[in-house]
PDB file of N, CA and C in Angstrom:
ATOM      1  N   UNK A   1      -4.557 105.976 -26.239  1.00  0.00           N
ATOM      2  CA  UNK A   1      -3.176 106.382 -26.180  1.00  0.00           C
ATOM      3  C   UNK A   1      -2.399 105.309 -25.426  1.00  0.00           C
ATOM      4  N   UNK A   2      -1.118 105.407 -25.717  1.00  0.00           N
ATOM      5  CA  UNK A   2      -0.334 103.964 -25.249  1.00  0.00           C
ATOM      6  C   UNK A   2       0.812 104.823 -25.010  1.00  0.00           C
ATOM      7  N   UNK A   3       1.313 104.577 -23.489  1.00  0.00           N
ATOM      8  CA  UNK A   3       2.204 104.657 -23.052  1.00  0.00           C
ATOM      9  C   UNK A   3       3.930 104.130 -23.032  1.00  0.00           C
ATOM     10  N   UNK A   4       4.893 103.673 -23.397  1.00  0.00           N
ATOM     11  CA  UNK A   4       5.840 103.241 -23.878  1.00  0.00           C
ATOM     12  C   UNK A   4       6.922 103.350 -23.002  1.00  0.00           C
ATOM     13  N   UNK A   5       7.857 102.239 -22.610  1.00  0.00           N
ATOM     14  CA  UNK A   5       8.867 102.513 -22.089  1.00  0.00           C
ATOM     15  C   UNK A   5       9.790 101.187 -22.184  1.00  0.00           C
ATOM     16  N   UNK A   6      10.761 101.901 -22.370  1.00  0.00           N
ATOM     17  CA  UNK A   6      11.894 101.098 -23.230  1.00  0.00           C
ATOM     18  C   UNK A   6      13.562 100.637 -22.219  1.00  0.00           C
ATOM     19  N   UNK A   7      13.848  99.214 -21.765  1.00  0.00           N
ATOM     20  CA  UNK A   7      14.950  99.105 -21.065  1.00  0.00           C
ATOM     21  C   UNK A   7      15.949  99.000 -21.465  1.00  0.00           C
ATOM     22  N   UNK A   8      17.551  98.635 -20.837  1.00  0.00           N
ATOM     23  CA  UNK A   8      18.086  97.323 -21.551  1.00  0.00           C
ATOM     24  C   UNK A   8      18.901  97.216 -20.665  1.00  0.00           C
ATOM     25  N   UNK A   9      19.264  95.404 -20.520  1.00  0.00           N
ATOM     26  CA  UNK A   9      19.543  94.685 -19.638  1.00  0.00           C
ATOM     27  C   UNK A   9      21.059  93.866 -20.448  1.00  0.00           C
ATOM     28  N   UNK A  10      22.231  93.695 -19.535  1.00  0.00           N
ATOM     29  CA  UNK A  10      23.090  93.780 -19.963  1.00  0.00           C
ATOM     30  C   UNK A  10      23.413  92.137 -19.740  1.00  0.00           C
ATOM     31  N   UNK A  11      23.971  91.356 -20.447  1.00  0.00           N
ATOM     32  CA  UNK A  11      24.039  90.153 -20.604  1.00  0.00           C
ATOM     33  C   UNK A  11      25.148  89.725 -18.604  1.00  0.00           C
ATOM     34  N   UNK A  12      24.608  89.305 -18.226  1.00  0.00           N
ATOM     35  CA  UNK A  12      25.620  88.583 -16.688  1.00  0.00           C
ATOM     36  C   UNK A  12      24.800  89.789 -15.442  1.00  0.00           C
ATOM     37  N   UNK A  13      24.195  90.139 -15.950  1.00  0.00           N
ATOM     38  CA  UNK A  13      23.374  91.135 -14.893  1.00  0.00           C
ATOM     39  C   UNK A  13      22.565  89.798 -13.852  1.00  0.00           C
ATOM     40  N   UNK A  14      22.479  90.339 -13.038  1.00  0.00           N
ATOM     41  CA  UNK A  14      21.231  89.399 -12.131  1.00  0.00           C
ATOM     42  C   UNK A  14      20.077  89.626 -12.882  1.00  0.00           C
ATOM     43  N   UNK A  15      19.147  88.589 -12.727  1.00  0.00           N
ATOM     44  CA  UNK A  15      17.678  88.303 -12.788  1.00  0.00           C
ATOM     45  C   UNK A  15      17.302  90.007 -12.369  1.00  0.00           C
ATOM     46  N   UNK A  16      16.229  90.426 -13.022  1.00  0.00           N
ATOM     47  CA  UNK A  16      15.751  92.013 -12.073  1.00  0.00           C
ATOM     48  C   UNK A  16      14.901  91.072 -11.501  1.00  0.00           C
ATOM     49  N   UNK A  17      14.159  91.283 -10.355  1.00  0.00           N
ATOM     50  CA  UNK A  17      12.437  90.956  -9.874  1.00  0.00           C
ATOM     51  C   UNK A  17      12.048  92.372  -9.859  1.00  0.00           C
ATOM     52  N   UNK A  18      10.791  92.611 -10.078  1.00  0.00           N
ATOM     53  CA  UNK A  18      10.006  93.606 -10.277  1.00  0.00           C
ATOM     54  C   UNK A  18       8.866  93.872 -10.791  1.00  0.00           C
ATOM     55  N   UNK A  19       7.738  94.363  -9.808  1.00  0.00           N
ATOM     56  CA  UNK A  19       6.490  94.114  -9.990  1.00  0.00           C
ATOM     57  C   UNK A  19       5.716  95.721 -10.583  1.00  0.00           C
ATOM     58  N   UNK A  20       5.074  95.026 -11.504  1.00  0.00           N
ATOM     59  CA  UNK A  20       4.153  96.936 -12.088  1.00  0.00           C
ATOM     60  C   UNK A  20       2.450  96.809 -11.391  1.00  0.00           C
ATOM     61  N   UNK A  21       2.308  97.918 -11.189  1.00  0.00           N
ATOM     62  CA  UNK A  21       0.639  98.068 -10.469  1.00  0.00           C
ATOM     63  C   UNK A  21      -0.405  97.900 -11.717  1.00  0.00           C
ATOM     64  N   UNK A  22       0.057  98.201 -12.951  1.00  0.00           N
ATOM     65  CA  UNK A  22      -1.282  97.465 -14.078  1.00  0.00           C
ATOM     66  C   UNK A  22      -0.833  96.778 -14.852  1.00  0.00           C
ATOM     67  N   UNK A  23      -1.096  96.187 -15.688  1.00  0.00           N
ATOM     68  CA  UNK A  23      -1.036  94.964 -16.922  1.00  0.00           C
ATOM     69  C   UNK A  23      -0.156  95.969 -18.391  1.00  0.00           C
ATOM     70  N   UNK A  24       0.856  94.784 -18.578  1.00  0.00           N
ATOM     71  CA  UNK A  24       1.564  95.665 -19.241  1.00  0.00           C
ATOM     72  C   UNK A  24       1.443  94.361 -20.946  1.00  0.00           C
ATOM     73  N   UNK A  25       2.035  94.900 -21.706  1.00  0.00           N
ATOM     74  CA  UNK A  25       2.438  94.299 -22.728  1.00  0.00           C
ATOM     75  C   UNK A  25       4.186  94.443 -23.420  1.00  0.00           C
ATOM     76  N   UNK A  26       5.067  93.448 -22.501  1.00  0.00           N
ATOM     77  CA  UNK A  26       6.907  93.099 -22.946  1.00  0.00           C
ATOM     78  C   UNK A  26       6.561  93.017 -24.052  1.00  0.00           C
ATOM     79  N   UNK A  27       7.854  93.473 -24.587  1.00  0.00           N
ATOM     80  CA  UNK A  27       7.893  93.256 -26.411  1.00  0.00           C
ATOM     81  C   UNK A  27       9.436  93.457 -26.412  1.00  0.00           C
ATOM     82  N   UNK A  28      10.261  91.984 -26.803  1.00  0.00           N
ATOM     83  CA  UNK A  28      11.559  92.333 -26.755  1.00  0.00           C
ATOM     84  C   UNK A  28      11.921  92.788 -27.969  1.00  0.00           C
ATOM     85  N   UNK A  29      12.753  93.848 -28.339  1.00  0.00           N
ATOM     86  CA  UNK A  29      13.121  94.822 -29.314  1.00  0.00           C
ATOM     87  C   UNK A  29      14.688  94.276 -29.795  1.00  0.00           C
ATOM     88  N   UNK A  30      15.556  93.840 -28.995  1.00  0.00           N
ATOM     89  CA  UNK A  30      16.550  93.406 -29.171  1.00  0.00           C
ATOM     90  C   UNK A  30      17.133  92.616 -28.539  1.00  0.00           C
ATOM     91  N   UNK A  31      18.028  91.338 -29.068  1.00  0.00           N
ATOM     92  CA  UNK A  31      18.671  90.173 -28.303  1.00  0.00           C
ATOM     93  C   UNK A  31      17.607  89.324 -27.276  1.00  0.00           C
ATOM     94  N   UNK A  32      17.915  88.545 -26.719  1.00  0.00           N
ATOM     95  CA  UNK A  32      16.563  87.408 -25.874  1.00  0.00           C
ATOM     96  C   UNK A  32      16.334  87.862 -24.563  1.00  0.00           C
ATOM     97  N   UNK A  33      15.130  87.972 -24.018  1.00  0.00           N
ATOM     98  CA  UNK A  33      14.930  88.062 -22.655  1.00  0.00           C
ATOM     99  C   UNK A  33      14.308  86.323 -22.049  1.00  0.00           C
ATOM    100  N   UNK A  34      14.716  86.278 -21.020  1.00  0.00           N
ATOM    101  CA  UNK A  34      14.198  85.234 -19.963  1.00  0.00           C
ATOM    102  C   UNK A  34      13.355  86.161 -19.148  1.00  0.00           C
ATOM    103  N   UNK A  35      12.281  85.006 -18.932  1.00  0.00           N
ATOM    104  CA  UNK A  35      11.515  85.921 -18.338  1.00  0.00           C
ATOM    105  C   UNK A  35      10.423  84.662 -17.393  1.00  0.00           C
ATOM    106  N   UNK A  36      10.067  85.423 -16.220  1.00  0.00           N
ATOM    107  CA  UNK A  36       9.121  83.969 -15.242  1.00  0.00           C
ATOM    108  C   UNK A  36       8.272  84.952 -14.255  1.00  0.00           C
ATOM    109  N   UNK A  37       7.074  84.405 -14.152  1.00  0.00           N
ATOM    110  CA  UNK A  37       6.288  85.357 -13.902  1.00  0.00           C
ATOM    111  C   UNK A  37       5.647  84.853 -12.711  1.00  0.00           C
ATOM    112  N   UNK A  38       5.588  85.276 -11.460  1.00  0.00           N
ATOM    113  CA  UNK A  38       4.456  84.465 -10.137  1.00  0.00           C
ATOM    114  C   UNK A  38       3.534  84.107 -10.327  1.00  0.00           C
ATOM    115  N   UNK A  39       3.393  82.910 -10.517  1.00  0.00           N
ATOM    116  CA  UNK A  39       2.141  82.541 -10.656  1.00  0.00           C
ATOM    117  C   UNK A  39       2.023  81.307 -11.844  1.00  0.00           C
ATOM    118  N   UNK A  40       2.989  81.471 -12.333  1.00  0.00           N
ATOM    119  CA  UNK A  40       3.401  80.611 -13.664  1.00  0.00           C
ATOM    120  C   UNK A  40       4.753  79.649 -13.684  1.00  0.00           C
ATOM    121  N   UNK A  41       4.203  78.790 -14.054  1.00  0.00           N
ATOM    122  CA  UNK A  41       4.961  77.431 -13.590  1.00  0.00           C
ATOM    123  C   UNK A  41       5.769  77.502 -15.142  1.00  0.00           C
ATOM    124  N   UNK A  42       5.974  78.508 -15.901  1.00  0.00           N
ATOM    125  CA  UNK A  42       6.955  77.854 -16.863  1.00  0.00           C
ATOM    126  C   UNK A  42       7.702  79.126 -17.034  1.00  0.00           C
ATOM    127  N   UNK A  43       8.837  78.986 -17.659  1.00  0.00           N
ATOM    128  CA  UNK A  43       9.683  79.856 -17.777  1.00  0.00           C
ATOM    129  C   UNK A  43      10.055  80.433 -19.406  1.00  0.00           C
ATOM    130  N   UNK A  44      10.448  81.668 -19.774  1.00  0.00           N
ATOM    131  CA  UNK A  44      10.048  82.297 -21.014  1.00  0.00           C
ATOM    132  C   UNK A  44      11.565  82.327 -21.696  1.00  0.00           C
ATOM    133  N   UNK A  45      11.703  81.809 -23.082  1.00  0.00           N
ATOM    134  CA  UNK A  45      12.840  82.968 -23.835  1.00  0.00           C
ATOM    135  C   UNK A  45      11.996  83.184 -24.684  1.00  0.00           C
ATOM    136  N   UNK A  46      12.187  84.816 -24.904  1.00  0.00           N
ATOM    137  CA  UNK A  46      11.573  85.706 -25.601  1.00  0.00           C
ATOM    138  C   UNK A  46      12.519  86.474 -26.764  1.00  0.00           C
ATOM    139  N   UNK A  47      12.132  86.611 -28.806  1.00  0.00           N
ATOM    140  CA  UNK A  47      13.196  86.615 -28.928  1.00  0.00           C
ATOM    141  C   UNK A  47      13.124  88.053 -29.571  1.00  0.00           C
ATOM    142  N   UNK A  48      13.180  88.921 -30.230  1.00  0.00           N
ATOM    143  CA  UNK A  48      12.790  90.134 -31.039  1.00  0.00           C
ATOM    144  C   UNK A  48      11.373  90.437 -31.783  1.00  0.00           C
ATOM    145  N   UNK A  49      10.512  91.026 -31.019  1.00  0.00           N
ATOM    146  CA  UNK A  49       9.040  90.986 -31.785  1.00  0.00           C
ATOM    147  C   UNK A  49       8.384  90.246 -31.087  1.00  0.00           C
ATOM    148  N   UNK A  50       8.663  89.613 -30.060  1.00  0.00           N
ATOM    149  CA  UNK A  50       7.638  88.427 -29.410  1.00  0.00           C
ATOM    150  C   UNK A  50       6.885  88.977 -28.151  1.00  0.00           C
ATOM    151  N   UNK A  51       6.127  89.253 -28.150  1.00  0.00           N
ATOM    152  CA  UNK A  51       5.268  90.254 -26.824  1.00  0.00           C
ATOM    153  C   UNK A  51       4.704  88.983 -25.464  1.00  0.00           C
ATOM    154  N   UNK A  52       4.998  89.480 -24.356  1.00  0.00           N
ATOM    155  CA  UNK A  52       4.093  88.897 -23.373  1.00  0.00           C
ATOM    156  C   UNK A  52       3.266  89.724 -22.175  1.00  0.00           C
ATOM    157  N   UNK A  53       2.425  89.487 -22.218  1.00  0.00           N
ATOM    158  CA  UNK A  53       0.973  90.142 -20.911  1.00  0.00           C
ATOM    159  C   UNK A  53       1.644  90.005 -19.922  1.00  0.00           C
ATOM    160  N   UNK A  54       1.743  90.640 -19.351  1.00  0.00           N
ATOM    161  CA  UNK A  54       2.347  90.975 -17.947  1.00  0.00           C
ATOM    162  C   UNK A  54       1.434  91.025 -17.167  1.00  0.00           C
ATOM    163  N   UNK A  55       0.913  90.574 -16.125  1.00  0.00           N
ATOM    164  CA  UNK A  55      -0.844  90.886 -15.179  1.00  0.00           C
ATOM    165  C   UNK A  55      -0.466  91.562 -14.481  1.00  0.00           C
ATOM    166  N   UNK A  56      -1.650  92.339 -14.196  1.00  0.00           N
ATOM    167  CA  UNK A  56      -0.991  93.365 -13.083  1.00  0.00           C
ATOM    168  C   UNK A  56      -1.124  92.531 -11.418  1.00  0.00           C
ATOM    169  N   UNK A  57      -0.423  93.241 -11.218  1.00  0.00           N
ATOM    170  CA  UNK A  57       0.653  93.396 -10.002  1.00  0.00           C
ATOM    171  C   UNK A  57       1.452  91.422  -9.617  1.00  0.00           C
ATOM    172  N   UNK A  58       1.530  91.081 -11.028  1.00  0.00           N
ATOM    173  CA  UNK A  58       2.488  89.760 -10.748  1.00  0.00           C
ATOM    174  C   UNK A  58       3.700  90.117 -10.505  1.00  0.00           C
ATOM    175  N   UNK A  59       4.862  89.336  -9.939  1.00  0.00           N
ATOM    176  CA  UNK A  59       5.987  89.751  -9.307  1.00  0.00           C
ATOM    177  C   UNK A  59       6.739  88.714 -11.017  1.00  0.00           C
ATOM    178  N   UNK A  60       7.810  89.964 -11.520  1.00  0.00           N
ATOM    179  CA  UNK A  60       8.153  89.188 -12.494  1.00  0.00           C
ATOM    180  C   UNK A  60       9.550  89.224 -12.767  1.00  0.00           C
ATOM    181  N   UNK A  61      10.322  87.867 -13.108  1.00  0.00           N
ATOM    182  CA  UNK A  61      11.578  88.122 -13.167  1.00  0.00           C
ATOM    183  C   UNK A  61      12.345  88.231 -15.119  1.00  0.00           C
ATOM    184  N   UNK A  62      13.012  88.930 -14.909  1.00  0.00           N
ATOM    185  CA  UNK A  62      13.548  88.952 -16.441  1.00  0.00           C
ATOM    186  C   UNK A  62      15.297  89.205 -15.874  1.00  0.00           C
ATOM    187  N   UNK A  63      16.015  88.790 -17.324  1.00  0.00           N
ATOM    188  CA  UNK A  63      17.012  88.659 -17.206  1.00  0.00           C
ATOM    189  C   UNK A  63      17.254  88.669 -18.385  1.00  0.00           C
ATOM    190  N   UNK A  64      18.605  88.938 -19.505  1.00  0.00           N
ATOM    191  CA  UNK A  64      19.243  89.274 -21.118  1.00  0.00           C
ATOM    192  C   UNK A  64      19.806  87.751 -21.237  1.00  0.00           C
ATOM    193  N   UNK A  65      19.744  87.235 -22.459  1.00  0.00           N
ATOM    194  CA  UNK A  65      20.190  86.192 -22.981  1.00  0.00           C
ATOM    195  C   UNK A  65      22.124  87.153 -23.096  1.00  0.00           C
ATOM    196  N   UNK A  66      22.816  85.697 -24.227  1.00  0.00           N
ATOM    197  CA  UNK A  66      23.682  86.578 -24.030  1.00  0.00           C
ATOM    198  C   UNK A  66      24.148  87.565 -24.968  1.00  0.00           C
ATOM    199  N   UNK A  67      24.825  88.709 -25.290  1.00  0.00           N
ATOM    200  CA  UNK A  67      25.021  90.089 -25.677  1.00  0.00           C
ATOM    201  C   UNK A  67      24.036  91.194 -25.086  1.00  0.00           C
ATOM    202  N   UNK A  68      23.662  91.019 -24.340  1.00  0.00           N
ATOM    203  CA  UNK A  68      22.284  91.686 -23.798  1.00  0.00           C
ATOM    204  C   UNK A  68      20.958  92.008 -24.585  1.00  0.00           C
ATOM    205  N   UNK A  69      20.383  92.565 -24.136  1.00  0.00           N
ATOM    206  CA  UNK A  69      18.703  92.697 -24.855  1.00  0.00           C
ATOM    207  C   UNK A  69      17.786  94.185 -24.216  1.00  0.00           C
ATOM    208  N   UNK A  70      17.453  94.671 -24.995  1.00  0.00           N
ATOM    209  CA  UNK A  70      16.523  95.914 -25.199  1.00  0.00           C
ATOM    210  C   UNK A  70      15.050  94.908 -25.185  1.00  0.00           C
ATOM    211  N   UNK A  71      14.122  96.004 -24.697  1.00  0.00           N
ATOM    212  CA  UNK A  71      12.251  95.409 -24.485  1.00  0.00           C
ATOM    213  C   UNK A  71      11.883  96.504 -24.017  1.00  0.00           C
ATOM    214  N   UNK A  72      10.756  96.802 -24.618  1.00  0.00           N
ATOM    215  CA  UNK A  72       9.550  97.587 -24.007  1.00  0.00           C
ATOM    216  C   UNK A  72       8.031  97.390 -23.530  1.00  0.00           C
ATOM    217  N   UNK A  73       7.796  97.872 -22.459  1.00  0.00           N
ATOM    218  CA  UNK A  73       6.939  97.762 -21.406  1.00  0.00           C
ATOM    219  C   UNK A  73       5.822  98.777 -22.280  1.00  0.00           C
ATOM    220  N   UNK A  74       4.344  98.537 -22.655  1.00  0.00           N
ATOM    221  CA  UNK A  74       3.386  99.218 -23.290  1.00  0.00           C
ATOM    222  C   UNK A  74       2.232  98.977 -22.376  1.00  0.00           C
ATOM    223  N   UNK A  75       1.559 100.117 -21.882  1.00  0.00           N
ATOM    224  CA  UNK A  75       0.174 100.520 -21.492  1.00  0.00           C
ATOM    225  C   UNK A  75      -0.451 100.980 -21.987  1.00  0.00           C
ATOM    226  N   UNK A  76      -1.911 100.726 -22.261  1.00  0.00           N
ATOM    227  CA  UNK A  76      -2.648 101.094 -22.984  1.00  0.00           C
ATOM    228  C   UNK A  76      -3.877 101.677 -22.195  1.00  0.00           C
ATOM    229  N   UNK A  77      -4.921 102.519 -22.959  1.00  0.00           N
ATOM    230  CA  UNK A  77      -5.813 102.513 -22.245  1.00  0.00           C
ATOM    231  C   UNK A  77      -6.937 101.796 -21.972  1.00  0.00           C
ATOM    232  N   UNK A  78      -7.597 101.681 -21.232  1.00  0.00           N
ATOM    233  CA  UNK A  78      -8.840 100.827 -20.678  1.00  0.00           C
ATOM    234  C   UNK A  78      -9.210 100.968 -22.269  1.00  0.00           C
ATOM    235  N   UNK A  79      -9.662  99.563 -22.396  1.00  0.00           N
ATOM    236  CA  UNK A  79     -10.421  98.786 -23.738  1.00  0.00           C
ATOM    237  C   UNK A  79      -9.957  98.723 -24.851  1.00  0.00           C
ATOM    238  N   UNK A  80      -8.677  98.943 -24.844  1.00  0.00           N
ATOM    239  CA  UNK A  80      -7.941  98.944 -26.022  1.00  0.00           C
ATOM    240  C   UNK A  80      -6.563  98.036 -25.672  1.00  0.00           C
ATOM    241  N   UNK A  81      -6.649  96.970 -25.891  1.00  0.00           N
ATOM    242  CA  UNK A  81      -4.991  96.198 -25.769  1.00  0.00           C
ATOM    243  C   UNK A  81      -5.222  95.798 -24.486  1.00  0.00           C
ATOM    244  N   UNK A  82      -4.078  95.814 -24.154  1.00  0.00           N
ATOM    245  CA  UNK A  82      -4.049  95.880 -22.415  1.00  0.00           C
ATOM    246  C   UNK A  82      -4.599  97.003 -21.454  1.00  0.00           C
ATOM    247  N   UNK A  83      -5.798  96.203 -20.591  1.00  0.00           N
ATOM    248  CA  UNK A  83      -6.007  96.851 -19.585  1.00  0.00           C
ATOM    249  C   UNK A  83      -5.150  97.760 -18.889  1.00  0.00           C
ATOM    250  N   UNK A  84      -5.754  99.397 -18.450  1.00  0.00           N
ATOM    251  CA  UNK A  84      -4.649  99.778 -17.674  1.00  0.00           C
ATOM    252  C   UNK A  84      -5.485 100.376 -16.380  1.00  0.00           C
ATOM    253  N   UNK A  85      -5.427 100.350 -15.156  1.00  0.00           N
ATOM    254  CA  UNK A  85      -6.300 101.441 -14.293  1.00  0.00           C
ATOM    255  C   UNK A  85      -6.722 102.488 -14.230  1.00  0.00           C
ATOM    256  N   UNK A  86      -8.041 103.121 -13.663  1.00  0.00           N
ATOM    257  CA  UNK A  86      -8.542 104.224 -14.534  1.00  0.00           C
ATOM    258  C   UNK A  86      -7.844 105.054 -14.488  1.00  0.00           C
ATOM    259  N   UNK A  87      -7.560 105.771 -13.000  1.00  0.00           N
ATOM    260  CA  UNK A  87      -6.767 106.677 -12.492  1.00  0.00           C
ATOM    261  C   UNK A  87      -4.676 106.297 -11.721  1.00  0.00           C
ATOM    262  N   UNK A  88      -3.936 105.955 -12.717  1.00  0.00           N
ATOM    263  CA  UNK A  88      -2.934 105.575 -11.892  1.00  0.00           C
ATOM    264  C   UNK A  88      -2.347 106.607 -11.897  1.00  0.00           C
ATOM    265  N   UNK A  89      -1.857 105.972 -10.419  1.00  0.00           N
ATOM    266  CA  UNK A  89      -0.765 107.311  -9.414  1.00  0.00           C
ATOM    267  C   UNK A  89       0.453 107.420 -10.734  1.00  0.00           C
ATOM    268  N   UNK A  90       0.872 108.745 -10.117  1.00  0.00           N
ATOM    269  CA  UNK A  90       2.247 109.041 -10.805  1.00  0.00           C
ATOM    270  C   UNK A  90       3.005 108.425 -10.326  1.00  0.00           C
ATOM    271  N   UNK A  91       4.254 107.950 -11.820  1.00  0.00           N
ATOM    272  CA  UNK A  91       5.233 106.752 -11.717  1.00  0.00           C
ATOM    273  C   UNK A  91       4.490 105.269 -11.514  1.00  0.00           C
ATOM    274  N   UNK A  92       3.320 105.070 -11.923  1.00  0.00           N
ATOM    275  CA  UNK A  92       2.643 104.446 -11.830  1.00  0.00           C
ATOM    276  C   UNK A  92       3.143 103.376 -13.048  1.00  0.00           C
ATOM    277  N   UNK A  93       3.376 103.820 -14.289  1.00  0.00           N
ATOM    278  CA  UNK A  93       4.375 103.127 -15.072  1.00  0.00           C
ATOM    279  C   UNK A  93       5.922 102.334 -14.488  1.00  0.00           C
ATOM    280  N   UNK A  94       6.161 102.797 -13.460  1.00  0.00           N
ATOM    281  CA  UNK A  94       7.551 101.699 -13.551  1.00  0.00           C
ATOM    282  C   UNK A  94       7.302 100.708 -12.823  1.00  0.00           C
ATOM    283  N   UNK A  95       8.176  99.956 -12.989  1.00  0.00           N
ATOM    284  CA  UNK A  95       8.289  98.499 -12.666  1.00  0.00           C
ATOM    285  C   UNK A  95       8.988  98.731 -11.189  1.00  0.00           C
ATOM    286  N   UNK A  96       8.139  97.994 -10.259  1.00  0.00           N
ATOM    287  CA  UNK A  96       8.949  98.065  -8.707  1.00  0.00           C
ATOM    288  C   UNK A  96      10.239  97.256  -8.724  1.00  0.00           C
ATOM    289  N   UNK A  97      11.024  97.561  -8.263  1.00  0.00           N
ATOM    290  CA  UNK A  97      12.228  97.156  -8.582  1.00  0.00           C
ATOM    291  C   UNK A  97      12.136  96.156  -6.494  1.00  0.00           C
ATOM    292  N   UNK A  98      12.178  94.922  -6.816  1.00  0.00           N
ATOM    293  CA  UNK A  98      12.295  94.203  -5.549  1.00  0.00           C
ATOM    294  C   UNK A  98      13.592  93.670  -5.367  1.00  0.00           C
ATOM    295  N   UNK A  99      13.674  93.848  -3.854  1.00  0.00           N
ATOM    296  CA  UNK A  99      15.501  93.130  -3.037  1.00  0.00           C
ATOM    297  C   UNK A  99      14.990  92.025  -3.301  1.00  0.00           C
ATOM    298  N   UNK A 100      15.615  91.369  -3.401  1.00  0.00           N
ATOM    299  CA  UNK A 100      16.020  89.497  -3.412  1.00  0.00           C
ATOM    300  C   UNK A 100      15.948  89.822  -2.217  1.00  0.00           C
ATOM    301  N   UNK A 101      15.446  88.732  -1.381  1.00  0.00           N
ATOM    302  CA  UNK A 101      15.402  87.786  -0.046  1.00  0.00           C
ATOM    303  C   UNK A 101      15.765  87.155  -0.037  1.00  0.00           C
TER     304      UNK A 101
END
């Protein structure tokens, strides 16, 4: 079973940062996401249909090209797709939403 959850980010918005506790699979659904992940020295445009692995607990930034952009965040279960943890806490699906420093 695969879990699903769907954003959208409005074109002149700040960068979000925000980190998830398991491994997800982005899939932008509409308009471009930017996207840069800790740990990774390169930076993403992502355009409709184009999926990226999210690792768990990387700190990750995304942001809407311009007209804004829709994407969904997919968990799956252990051995199928993306890894997910056996037992995650509730709200364990969202994305931590981090202050800028």
């Amino acid at each position: 079973m695969r879990e699903i959850r769907t954003f959208e980010l409005e074109h002149g918005e700040p960068a979000a940062a925000w980190q998830i506790d398991r491994a997800a699979m982005l899939t932008v659904t509409e308009g471009e996401i930017w996207l840069t992940a800790e740990g990774d020295s390169e930076d993403y445009w992502l355009k409709p249909g184009e999926p990226f692995v999210l690792p768990e607990g990387a700190r990750t930034w995304v942001s809407a090209g311009r007209g804004g952009a829709k994407f969904a965040l997919a968990f799956s279960s252990a051995g199928r797709g993306v890894a997910a943890t056996s037992a995650p806490a509730a709200r364990s699906w969202m994305p931590r939403w981090l202050n800028a420093a």
